[in-house]
C-alpha atoms as a PDB file:
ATOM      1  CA  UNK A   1     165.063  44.408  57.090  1.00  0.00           C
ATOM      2  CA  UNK A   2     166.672  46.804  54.506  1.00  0.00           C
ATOM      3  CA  UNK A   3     169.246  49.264  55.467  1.00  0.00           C
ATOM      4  CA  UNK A   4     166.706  52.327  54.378  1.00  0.00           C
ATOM      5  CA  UNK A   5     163.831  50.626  56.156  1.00  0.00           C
ATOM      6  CA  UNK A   6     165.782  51.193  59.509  1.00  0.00           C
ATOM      7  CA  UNK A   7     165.680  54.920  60.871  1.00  0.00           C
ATOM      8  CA  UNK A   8     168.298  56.614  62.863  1.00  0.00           C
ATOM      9  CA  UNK A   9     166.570  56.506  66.331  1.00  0.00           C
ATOM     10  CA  UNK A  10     164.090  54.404  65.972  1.00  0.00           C
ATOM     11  CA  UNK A  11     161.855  52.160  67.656  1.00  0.00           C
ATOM     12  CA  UNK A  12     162.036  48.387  66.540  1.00  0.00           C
ATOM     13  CA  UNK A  13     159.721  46.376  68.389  1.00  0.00           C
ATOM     14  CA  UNK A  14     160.630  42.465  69.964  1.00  0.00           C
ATOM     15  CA  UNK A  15     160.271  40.433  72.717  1.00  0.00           C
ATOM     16  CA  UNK A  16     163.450  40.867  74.269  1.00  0.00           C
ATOM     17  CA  UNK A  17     165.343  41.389  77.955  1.00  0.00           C
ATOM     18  CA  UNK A  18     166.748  45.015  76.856  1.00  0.00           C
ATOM     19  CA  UNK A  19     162.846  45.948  75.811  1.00  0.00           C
ATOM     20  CA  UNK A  20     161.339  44.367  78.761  1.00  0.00           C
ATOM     21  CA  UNK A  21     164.133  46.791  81.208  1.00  0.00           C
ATOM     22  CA  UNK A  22     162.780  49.989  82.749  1.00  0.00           C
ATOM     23  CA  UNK A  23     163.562  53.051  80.353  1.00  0.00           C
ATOM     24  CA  UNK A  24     165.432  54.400  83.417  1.00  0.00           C
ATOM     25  CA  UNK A  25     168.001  51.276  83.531  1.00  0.00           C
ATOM     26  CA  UNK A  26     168.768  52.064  80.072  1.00  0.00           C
ATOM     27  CA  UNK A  27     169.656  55.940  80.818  1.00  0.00           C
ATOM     28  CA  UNK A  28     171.610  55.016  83.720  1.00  0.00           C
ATOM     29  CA  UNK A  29     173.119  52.200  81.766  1.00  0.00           C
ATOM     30  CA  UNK A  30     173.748  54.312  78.829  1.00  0.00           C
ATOM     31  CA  UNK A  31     175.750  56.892  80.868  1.00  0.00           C
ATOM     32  CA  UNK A  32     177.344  55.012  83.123  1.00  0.00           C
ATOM     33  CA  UNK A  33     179.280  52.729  79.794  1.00  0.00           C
ATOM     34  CA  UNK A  34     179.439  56.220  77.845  1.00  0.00           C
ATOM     35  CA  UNK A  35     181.694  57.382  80.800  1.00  0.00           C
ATOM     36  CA  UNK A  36     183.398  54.428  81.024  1.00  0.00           C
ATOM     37  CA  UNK A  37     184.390  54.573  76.978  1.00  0.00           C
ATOM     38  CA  UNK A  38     185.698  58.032  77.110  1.00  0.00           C
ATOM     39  CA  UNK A  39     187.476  57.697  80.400  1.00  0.00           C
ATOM     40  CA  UNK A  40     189.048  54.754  79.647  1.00  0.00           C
ATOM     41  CA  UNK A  41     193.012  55.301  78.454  1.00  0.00           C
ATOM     42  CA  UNK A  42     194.205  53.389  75.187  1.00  0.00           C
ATOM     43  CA  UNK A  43     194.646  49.857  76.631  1.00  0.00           C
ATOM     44  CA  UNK A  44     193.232  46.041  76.654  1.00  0.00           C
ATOM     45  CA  UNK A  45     190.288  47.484  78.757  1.00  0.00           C
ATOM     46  CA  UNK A  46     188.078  48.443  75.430  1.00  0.00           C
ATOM     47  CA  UNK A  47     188.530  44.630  74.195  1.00  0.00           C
ATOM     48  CA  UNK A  48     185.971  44.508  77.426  1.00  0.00           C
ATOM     49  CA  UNK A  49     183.468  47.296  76.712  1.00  0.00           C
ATOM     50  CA  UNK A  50     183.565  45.451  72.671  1.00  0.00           C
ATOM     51  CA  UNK A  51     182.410  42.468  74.690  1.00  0.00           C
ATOM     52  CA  UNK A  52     179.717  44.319  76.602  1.00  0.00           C
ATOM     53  CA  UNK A  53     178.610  45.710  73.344  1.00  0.00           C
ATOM     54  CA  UNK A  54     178.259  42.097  71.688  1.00  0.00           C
ATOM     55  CA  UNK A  55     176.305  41.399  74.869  1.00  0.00           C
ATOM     56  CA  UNK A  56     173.714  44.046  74.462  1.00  0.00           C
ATOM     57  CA  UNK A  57     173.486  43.205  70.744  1.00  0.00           C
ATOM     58  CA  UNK A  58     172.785  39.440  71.269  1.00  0.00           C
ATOM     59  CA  UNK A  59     170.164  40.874  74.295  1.00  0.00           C
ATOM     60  CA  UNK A  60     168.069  43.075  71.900  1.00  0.00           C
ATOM     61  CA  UNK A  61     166.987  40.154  69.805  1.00  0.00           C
ATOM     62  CA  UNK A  62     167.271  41.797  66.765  1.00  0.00           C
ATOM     63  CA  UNK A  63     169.396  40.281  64.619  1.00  0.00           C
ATOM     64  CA  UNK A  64     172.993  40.816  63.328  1.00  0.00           C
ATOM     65  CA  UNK A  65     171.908  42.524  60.294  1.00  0.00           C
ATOM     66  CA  UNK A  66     169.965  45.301  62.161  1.00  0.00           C
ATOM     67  CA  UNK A  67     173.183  46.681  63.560  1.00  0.00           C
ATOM     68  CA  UNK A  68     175.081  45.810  60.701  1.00  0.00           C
ATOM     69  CA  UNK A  69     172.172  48.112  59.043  1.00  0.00           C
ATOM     70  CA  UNK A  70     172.484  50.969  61.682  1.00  0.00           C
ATOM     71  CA  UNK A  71     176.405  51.007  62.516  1.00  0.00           C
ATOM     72  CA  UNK A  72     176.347  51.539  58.246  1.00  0.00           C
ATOM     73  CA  UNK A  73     174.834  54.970  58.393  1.00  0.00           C
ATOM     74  CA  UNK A  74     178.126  56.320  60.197  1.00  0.00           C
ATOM     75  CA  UNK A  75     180.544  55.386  58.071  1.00  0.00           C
ATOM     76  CA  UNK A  76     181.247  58.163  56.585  1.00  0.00           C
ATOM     77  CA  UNK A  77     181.718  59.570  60.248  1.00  0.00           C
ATOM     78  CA  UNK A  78     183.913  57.235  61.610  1.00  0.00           C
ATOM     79  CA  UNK A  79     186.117  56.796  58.581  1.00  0.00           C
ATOM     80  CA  UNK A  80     186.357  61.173  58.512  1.00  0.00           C
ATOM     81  CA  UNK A  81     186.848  60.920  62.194  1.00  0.00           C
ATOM     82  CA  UNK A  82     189.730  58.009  61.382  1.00  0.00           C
ATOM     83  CA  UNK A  83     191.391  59.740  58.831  1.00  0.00           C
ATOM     84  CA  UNK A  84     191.498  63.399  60.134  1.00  0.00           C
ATOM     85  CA  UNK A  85     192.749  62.284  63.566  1.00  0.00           C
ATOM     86  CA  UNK A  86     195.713  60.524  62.413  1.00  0.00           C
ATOM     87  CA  UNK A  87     196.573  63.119  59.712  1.00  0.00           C
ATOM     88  CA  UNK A  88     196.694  65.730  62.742  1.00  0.00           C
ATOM     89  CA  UNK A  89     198.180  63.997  65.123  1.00  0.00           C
ATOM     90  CA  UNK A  90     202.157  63.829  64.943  1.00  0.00           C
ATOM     91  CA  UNK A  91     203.212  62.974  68.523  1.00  0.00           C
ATOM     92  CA  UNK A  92     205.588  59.965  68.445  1.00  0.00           C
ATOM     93  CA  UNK A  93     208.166  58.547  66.225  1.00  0.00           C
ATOM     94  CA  UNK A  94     207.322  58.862  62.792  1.00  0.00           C
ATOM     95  CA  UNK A  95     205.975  55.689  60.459  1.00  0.00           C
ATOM     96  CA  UNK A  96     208.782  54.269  57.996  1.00  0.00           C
ATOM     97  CA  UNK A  97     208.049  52.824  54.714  1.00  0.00           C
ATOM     98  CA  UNK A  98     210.979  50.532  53.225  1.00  0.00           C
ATOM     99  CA  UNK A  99     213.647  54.074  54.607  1.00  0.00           C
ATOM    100  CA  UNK A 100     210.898  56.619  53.775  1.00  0.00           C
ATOM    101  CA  UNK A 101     210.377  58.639  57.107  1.00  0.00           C
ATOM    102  CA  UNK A 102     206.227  59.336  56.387  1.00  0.00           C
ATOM    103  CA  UNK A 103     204.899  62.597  58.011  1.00  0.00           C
ATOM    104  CA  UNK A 104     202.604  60.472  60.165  1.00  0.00           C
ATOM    105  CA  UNK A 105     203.361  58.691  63.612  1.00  0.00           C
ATOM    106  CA  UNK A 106     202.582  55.422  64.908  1.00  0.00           C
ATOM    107  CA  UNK A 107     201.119  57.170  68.295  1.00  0.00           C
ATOM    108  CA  UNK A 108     198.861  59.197  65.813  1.00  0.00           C
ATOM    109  CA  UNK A 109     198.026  55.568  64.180  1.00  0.00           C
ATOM    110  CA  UNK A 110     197.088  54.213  67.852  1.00  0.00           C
ATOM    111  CA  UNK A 111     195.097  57.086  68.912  1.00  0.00           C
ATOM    112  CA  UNK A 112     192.766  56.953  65.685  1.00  0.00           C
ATOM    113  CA  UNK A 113     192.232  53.232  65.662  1.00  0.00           C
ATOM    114  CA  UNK A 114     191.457  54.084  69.886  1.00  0.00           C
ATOM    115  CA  UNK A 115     189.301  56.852  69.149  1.00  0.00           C
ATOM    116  CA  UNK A 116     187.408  55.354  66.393  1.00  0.00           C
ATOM    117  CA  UNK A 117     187.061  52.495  68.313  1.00  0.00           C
ATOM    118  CA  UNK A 118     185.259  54.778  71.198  1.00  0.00           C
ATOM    119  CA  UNK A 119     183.221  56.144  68.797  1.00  0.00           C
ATOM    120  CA  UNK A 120     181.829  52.633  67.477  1.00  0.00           C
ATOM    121  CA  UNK A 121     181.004  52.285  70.983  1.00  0.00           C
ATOM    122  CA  UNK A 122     179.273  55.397  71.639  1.00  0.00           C
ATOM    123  CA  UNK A 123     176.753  54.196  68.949  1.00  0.00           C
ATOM    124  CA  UNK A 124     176.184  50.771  69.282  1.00  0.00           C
ATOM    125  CA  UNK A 125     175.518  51.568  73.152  1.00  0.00           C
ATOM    126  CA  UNK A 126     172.671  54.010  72.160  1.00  0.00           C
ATOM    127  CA  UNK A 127     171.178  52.378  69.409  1.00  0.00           C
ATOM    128  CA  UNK A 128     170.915  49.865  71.968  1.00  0.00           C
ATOM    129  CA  UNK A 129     168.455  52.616  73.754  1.00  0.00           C
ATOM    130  CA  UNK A 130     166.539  53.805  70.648  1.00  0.00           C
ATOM    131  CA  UNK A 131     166.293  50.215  69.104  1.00  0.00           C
ATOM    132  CA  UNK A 132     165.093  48.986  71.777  1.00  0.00           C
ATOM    133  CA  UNK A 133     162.815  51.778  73.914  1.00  0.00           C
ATOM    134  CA  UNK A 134     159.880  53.594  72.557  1.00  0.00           C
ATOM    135  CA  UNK A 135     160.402  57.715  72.586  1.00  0.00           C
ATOM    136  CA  UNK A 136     157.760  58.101  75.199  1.00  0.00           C
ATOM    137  CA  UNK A 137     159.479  56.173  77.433  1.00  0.00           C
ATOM    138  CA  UNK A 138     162.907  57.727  76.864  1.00  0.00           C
ATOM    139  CA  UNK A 139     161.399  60.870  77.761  1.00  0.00           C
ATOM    140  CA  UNK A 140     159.908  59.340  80.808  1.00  0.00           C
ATOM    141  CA  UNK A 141     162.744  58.156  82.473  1.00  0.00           C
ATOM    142  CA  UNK A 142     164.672  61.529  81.584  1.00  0.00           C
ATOM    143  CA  UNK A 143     162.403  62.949  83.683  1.00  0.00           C
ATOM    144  CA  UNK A 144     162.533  61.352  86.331  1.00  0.00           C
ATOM    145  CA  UNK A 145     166.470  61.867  86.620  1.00  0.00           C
ATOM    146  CA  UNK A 146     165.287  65.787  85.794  1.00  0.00           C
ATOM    147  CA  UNK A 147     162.959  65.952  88.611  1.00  0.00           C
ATOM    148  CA  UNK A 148     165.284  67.146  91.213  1.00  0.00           C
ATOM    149  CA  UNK A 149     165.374  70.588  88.901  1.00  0.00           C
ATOM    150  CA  UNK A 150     161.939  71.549  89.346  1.00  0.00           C
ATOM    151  CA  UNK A 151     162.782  72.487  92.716  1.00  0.00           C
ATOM    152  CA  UNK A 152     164.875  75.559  90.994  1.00  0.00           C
ATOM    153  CA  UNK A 153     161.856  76.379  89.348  1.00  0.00           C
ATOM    154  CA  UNK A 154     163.085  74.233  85.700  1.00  0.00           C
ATOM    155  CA  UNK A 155     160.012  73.582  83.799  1.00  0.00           C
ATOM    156  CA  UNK A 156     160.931  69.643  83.250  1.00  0.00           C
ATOM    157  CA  UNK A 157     157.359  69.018  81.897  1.00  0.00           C
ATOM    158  CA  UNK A 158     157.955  70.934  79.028  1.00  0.00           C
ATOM    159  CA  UNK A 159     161.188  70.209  78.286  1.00  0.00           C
ATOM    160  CA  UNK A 160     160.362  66.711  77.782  1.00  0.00           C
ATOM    161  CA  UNK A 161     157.719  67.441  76.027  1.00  0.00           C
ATOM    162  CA  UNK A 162     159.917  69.062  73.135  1.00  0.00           C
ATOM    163  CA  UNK A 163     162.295  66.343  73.519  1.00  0.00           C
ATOM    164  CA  UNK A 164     159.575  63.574  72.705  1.00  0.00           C
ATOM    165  CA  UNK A 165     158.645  65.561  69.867  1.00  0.00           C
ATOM    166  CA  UNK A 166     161.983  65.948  68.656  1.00  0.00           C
ATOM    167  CA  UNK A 167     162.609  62.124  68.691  1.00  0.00           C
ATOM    168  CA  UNK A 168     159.211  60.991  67.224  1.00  0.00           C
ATOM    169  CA  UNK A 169     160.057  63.374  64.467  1.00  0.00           C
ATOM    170  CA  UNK A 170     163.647  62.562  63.470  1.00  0.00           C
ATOM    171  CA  UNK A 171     162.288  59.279  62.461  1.00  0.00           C
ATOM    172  CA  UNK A 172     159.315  60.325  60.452  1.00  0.00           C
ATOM    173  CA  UNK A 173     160.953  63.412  58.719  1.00  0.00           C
ATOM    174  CA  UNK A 174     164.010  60.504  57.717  1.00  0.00           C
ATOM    175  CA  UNK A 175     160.889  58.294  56.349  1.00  0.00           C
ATOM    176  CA  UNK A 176     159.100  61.109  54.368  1.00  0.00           C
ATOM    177  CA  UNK A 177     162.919  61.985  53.042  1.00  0.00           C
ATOM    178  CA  UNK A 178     163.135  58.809  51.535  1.00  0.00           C
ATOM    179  CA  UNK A 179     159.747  58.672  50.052  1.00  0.00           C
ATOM    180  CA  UNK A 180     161.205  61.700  48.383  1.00  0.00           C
ATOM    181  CA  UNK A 181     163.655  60.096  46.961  1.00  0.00           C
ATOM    182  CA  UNK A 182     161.543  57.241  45.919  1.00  0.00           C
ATOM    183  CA  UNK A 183     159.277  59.350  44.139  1.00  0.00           C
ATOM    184  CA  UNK A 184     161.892  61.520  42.328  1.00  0.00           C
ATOM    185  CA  UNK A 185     163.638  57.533  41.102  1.00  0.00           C
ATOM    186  CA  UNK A 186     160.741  56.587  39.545  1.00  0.00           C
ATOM    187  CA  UNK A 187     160.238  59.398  37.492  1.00  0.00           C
ATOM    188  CA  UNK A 188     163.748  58.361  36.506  1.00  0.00           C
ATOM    189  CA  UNK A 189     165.396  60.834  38.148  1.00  0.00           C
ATOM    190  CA  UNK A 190     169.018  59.612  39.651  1.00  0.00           C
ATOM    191  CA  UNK A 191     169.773  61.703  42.407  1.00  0.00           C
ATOM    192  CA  UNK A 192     173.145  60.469  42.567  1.00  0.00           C
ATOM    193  CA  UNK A 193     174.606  60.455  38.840  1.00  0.00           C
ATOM    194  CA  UNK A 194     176.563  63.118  37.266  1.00  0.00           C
ATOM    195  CA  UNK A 195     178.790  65.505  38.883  1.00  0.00           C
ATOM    196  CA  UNK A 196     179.308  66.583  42.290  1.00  0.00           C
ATOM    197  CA  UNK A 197     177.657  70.046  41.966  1.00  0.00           C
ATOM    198  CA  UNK A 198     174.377  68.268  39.632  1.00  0.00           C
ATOM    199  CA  UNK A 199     173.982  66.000  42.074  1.00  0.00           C
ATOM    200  CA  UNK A 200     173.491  69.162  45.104  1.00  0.00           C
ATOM    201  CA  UNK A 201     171.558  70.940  42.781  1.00  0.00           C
ATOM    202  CA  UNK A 202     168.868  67.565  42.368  1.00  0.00           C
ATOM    203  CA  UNK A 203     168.809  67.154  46.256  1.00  0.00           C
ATOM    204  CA  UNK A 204     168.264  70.429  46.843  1.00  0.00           C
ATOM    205  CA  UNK A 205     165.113  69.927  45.056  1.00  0.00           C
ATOM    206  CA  UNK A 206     164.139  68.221  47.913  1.00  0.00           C
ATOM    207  CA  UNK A 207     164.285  70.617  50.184  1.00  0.00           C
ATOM    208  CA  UNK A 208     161.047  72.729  49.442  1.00  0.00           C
ATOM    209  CA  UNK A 209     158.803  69.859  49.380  1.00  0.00           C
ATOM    210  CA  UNK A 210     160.592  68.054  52.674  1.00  0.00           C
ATOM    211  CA  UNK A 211     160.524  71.501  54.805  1.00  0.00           C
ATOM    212  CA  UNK A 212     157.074  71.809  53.656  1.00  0.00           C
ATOM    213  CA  UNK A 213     155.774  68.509  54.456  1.00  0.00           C
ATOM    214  CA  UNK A 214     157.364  68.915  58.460  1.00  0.00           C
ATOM    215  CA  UNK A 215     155.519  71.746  58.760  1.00  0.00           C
ATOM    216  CA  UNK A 216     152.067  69.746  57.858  1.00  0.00           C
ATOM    217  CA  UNK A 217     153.026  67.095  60.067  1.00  0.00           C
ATOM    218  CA  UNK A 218     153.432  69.858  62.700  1.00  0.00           C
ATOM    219  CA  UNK A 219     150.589  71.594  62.221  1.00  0.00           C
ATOM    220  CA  UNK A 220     148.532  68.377  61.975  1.00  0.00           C
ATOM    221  CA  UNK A 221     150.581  67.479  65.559  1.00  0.00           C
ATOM    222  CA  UNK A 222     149.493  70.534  66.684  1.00  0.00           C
ATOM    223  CA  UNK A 223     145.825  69.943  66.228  1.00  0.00           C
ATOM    224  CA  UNK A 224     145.209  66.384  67.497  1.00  0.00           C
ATOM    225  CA  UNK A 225     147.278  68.032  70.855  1.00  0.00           C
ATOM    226  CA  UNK A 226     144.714  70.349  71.231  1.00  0.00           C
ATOM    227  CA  UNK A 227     141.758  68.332  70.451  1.00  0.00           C
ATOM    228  CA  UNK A 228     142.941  65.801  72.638  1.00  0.00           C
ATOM    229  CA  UNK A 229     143.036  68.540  75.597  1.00  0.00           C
ATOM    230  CA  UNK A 230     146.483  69.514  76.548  1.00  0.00           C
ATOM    231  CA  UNK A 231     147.459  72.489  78.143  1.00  0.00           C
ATOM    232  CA  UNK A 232     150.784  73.674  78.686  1.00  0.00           C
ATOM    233  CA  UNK A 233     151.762  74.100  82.390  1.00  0.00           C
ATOM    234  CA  UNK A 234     149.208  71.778  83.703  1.00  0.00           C
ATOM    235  CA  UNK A 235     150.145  68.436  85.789  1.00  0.00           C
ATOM    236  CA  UNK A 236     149.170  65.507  84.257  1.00  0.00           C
ATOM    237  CA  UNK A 237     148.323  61.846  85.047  1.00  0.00           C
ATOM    238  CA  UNK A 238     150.115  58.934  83.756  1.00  0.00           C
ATOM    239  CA  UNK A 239     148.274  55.452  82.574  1.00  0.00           C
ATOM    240  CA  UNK A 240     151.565  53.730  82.652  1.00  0.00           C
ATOM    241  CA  UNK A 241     153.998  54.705  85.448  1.00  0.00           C
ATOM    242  CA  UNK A 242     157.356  53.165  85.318  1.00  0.00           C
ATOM    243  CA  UNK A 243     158.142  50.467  87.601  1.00  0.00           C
ATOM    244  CA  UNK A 244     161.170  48.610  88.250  1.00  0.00           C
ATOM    245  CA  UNK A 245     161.332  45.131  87.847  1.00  0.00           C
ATOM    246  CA  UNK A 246     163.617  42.575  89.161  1.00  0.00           C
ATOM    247  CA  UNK A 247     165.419  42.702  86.164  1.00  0.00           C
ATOM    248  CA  UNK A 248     166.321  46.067  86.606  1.00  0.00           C
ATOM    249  CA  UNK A 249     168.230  45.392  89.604  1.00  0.00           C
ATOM    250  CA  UNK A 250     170.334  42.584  88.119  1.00  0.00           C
ATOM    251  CA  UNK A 251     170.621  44.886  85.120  1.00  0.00           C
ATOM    252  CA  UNK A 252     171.776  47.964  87.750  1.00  0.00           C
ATOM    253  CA  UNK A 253     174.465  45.720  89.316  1.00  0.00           C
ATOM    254  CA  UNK A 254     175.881  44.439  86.399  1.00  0.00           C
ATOM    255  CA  UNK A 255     176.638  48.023  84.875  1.00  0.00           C
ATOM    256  CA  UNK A 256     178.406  49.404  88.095  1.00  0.00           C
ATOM    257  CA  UNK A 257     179.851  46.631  87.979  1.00  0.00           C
ATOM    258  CA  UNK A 258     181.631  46.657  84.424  1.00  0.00           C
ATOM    259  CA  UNK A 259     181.750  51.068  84.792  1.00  0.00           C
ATOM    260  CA  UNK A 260     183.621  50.815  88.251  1.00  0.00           C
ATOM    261  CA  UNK A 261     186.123  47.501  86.749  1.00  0.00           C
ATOM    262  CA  UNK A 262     186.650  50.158  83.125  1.00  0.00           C
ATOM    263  CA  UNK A 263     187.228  52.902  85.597  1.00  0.00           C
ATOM    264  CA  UNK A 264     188.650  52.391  88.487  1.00  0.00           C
ATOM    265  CA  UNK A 265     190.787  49.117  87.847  1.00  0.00           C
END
């Protein structure tokens, strides 16, 4: 599977133990190892959440080159967030170079590697999720942790309505966007030759026709909604209900168990 085949957030269907889990093991999971990354201080203890992310990777059943694929599209994030955090950060002794006392620090050094390491974390952990969970159910089991709000008179319903909407689009608006781009190379355009400021001006081409085409694909959404019968504020029936498996439990008892060891020990 090509890097540009592979969307940010979305769904790539196997036979796996991470797709067969409950949507709501995956939340939990997901926030329960996104506390322990964060919380974590700089030590050994991330060499163990690393491991935990190899697991889940070798779970999904999708193949080395799919994260490879994925973790690519943040580059360009992780090396800013590399560079700008050890340019600002001058606590410690300072790095020499062969007698040259260097404006940067080796603390500054650590604490970029550390962070950047978090942050590789953060998005291997919910890729995970989106890789390996279809939208619908996402939204499903984020409301059922959001239920408890409807009591303070939250409309839940709707809110995960526009959050399943919001995912299913990302990924089709990132598809059209590339079709774009397809169409403009083979009228042999090249979006990305020439200068900086030629190459803004040829993607913001784009723009008009992209902005146009969500709006189709919203009205169109729009339509098949209300053909199909649904009214906002009404209750409504599920074919599919989520039930927990056996698996689920295992899966529930492992992640306390490595959150409360990242956390607590």
């Amino acid at each position: 599977m090509r890097s540009k085949e592979i969307s940010i957030g979305g769904y790539l269907p196997a036979n796996s133990i991470l797709h067969k889990l409950d949507p709501r093991t995956k939340l939990f999971g997901l926030a329960a190892i996104l506390a322990s990354v964060f919380l974590i201080p700089c030590s050994y203890k991330i060499f163990f959440l690393f491991l935990a992310a190899v697991l889940a990777l070798l779970l999904s059943g999708l193949g080395w080159r799919v994260w490879i694929d994925g973790l690519r599209k943040f580059r360009l994030m992780l090396l800013f967030t590399l560079i700008l955090n050890f340019a600002l950060n001058r606590d410690g002794l300072p790095i020499q170079i062969h007698g040259f006392v260097t404006p940067f620090s080796y603390d500054g050094l650590i604490n970029s590697v550390f962070l950047t390491a978090r942050i590789v974390l953060a998005v291997i952990f919910s890729l995970s999720l989106t890789f390996t969970t279809l939208p619908l159910k996402i939204v499903k089991g984020l409301q059922f942790f959001m239920s408890p709000l409807k009591m303070i008179g939250t409309p839940v319903d709707d809110a995960a309505l526009v959050l399943f909407l919001a995912l299913r689009f990302v990924p089709m608006l990132q598809e059209e966007w590339l079709r774009l781009i397809e169409a403009q190379e083979s009228r042999g355009i090249d979006l990305m030759s020439g200068t900086l400021s030629i190459r803004i001006r040829r993607l913001m081409s784009l723009i008009v026709p992209s902005m146009l085409l969500a709006f189709r694909k919203s009205e169109e959404l729009s339509t098949a909604m209300a053909t199909r019968g649904f009214r906002p504020g009404e209750e409504r029936t599920e074919y599919n209900p989520l039930v927990f498996s056996y698996r689920d439990f295992y899966a529930w008892g492992f992640i306390l168990f490595v959150a409360l060891s990242e956390i607590i020990l």
